[in-house]
Every structure is written in structure tokens, then in C-alpha cells.
N, C-alpha and C. Protein backbone atom coordinates (compact mmCIF):
# COMPACT_ATOMS: atom_id res chain seq x y z
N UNK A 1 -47.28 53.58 9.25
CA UNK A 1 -47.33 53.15 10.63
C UNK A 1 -47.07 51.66 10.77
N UNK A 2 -47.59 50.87 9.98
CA UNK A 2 -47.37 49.32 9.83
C UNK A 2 -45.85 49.04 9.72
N UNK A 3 -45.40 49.68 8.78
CA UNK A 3 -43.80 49.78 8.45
C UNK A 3 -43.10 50.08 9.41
N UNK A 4 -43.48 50.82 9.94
CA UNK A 4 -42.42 51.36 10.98
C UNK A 4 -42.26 50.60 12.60
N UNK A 5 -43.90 50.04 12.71
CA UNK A 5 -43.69 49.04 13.82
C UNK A 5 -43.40 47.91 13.35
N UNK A 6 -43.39 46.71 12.19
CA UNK A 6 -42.58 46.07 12.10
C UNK A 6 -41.00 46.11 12.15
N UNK A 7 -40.42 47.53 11.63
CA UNK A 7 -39.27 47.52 11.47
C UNK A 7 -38.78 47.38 12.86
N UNK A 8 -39.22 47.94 13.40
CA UNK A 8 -38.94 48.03 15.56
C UNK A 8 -38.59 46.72 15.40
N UNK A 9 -40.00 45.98 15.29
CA UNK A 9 -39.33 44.82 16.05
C UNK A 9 -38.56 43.67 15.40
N UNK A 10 -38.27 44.09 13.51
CA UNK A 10 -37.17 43.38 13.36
C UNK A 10 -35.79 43.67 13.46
N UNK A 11 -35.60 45.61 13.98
CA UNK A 11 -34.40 46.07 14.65
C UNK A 11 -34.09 45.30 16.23
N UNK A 12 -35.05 45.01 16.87
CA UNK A 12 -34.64 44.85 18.04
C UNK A 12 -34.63 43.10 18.44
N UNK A 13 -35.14 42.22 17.25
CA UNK A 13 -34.93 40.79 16.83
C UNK A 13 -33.43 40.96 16.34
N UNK A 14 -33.20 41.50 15.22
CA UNK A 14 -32.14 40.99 14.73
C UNK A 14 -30.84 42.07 15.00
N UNK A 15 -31.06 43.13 15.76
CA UNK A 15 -29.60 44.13 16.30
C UNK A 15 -29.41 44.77 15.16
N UNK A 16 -30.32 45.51 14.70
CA UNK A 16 -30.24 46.46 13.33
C UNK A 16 -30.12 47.55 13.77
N UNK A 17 -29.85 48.70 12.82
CA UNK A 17 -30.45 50.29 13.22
C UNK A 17 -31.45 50.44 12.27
N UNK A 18 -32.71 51.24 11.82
CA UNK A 18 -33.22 51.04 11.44
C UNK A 18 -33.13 51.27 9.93
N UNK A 19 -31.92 52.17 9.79
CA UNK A 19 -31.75 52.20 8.45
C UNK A 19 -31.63 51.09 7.64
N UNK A 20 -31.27 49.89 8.18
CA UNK A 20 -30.88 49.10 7.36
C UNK A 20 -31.88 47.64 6.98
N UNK A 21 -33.01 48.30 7.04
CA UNK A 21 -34.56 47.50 7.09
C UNK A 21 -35.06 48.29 6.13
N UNK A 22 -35.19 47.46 4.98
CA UNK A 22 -36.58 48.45 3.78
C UNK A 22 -37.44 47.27 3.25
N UNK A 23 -38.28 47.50 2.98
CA UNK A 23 -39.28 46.93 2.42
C UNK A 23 -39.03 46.03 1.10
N UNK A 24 -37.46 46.08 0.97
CA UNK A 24 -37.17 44.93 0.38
C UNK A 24 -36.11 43.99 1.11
N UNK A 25 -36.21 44.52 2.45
CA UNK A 25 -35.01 43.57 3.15
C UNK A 25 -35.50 42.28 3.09
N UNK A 26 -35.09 41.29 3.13
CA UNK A 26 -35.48 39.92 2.79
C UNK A 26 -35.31 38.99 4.14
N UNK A 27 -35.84 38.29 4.69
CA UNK A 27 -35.58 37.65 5.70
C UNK A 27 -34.57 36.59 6.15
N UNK A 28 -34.63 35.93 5.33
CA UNK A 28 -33.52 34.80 5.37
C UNK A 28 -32.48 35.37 4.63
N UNK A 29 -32.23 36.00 3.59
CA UNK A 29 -31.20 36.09 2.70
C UNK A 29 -30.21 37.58 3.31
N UNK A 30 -31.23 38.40 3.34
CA UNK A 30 -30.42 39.78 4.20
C UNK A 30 -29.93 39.75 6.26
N UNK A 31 -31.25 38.93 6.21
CA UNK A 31 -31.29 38.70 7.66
C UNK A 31 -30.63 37.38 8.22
N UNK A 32 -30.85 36.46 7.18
CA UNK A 32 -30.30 35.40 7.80
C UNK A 32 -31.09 34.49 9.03
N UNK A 33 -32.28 34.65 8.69
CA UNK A 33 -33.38 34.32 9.50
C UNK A 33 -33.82 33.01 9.29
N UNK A 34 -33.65 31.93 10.45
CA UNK A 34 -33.86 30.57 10.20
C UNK A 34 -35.64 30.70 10.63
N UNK A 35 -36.04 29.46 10.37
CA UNK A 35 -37.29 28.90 11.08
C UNK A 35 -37.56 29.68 12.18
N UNK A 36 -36.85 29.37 12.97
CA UNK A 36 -36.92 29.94 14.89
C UNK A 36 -37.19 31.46 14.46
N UNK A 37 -35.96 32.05 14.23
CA UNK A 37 -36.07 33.02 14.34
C UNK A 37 -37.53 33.78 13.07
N UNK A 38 -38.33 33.40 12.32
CA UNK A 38 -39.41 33.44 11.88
C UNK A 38 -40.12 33.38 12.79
N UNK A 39 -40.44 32.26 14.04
CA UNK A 39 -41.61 32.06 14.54
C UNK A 39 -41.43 33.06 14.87
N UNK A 40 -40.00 33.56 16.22
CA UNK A 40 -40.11 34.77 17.07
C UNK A 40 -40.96 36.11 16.32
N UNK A 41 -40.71 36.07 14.98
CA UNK A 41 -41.05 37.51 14.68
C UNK A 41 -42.48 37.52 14.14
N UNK A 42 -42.60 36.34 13.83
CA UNK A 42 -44.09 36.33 13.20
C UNK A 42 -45.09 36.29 14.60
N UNK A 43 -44.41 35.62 15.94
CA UNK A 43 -45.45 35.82 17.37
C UNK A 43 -45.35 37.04 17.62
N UNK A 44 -44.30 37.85 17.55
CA UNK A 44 -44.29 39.47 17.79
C UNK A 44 -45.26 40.49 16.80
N UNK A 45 -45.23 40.40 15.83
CA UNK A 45 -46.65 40.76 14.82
C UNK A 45 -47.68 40.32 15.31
N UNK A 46 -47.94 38.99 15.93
CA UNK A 46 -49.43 38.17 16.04
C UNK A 46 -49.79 39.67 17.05
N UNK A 47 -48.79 39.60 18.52
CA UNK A 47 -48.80 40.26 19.41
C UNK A 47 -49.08 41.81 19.24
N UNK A 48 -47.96 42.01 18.61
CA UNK A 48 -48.16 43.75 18.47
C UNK A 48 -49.49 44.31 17.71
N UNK A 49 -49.82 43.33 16.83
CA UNK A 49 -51.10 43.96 15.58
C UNK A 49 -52.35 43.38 16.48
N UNK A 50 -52.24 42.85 17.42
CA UNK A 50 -53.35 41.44 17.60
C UNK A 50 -54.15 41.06 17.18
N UNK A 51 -53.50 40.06 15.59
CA UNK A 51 -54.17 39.32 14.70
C UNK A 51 -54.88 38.36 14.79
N UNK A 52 -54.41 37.88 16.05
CA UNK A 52 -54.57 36.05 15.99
C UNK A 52 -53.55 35.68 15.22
N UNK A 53 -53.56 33.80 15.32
CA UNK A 53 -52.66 33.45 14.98
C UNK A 53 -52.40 33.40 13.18
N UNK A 54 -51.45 33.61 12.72
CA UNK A 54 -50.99 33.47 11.03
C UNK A 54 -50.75 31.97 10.71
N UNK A 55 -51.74 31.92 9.63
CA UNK A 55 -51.23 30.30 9.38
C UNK A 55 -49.77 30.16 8.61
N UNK A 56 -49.55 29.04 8.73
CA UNK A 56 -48.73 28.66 8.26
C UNK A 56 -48.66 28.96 5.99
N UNK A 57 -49.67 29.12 5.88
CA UNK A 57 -49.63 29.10 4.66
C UNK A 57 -49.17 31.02 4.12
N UNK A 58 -49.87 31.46 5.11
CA UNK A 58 -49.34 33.20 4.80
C UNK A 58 -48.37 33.29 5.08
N UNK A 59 -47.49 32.48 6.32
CA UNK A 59 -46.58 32.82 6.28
C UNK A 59 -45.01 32.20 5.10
N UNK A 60 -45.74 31.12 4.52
CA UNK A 60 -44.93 31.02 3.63
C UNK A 60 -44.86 31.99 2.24
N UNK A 61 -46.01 32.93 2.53
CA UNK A 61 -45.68 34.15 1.70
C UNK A 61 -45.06 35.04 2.14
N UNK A 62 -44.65 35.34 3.23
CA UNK A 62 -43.69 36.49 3.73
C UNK A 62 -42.21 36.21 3.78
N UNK A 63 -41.81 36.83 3.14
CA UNK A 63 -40.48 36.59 2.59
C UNK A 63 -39.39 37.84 2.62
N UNK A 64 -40.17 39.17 2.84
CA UNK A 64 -39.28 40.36 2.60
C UNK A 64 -39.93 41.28 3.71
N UNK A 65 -39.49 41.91 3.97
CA UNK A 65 -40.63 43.10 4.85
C UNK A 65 -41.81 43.48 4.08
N UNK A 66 -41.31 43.95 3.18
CA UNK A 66 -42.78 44.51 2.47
C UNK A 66 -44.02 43.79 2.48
N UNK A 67 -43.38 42.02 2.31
CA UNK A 67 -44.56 41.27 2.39
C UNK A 67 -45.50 41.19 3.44
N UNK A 68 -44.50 41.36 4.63
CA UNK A 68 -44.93 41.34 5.91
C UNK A 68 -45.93 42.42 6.01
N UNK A 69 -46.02 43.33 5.64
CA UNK A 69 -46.27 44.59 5.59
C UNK A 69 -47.68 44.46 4.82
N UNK A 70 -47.32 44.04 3.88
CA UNK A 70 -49.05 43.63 3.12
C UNK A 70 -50.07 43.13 3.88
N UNK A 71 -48.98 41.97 4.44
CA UNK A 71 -49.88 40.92 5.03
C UNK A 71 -50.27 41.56 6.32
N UNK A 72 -49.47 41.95 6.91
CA UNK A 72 -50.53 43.11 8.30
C UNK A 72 -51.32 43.78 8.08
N UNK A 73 -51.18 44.73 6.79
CA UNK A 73 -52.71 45.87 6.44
C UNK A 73 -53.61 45.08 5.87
N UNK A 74 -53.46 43.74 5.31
CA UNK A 74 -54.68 43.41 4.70
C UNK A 74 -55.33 42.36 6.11
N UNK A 75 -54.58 42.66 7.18
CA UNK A 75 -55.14 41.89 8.45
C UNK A 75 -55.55 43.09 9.73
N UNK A 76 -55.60 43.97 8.76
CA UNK A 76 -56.00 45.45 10.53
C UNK A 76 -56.75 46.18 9.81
């Protein structure tokens, strides 16, 4: 379930279908995902999971979906 609502909203951030999002898609390197486009997706997680805010330090561990993915179940 975690997987699958992140993937939403990095299909509908970055104009994917969803096939082409796995848990090793990488953010910057597959996606091509600058800074900006990090905040956008990391405020859309804050939002969709409602975590509160992610520091800056977790998020320099998220790097691939999967990570992302960790880092949401070990936050819900």
C-alpha cells in the first residue's frame, strides 16, 4: 500500500505510467529530479502519509523509491 501511493504521486510529479517506477527507480539519476523537484515530492508524502515534516537529514537518505518507501513505513 505504501508503494503504490508513493508511486501515484511520483507518476503524476514526473508524467510516468506506473510501470516504469520500481523500488529501485532512483530519483535524480532515472528521474532526473533536482532539489525542487525533491521538495515537491517529499511535501506530497509529508501530505499524503501525514508525517509531519522530514528533516532534512532523512531525506538525504532517500535516494530510490524503495528508500522512500522504508522511510514511510518506519514513519506510519
Amino acid at each position: 500500500m505504501v508503494f503504490e501511493k508513493i508511486r501515484a504521486i511520483i507518476c503524476d510529479k514526473f508524467g510516468l505510467d506506473e510501470s516504469q517506477v520500481t523500488l529501485e527507480t532512483s530519483f535524480r539519476e532515472d528521474l532526473s529530479a533536482d532539489s525542487l523537484d525533491m521538495v515537491e515530492v517529499i511535501m506530497a508524502l509529508e501530505e499524503e502519509f501525514e508525517i509531519g515534516e522530514i528533516s532534512e537529514d532523512a531525506l538525504a537518505g532517500i535516494e530510490t523509491v524503495g528508500d522512500a518507501v522504508q522511510f514511510i513505513s518506519s514513519q506510519i
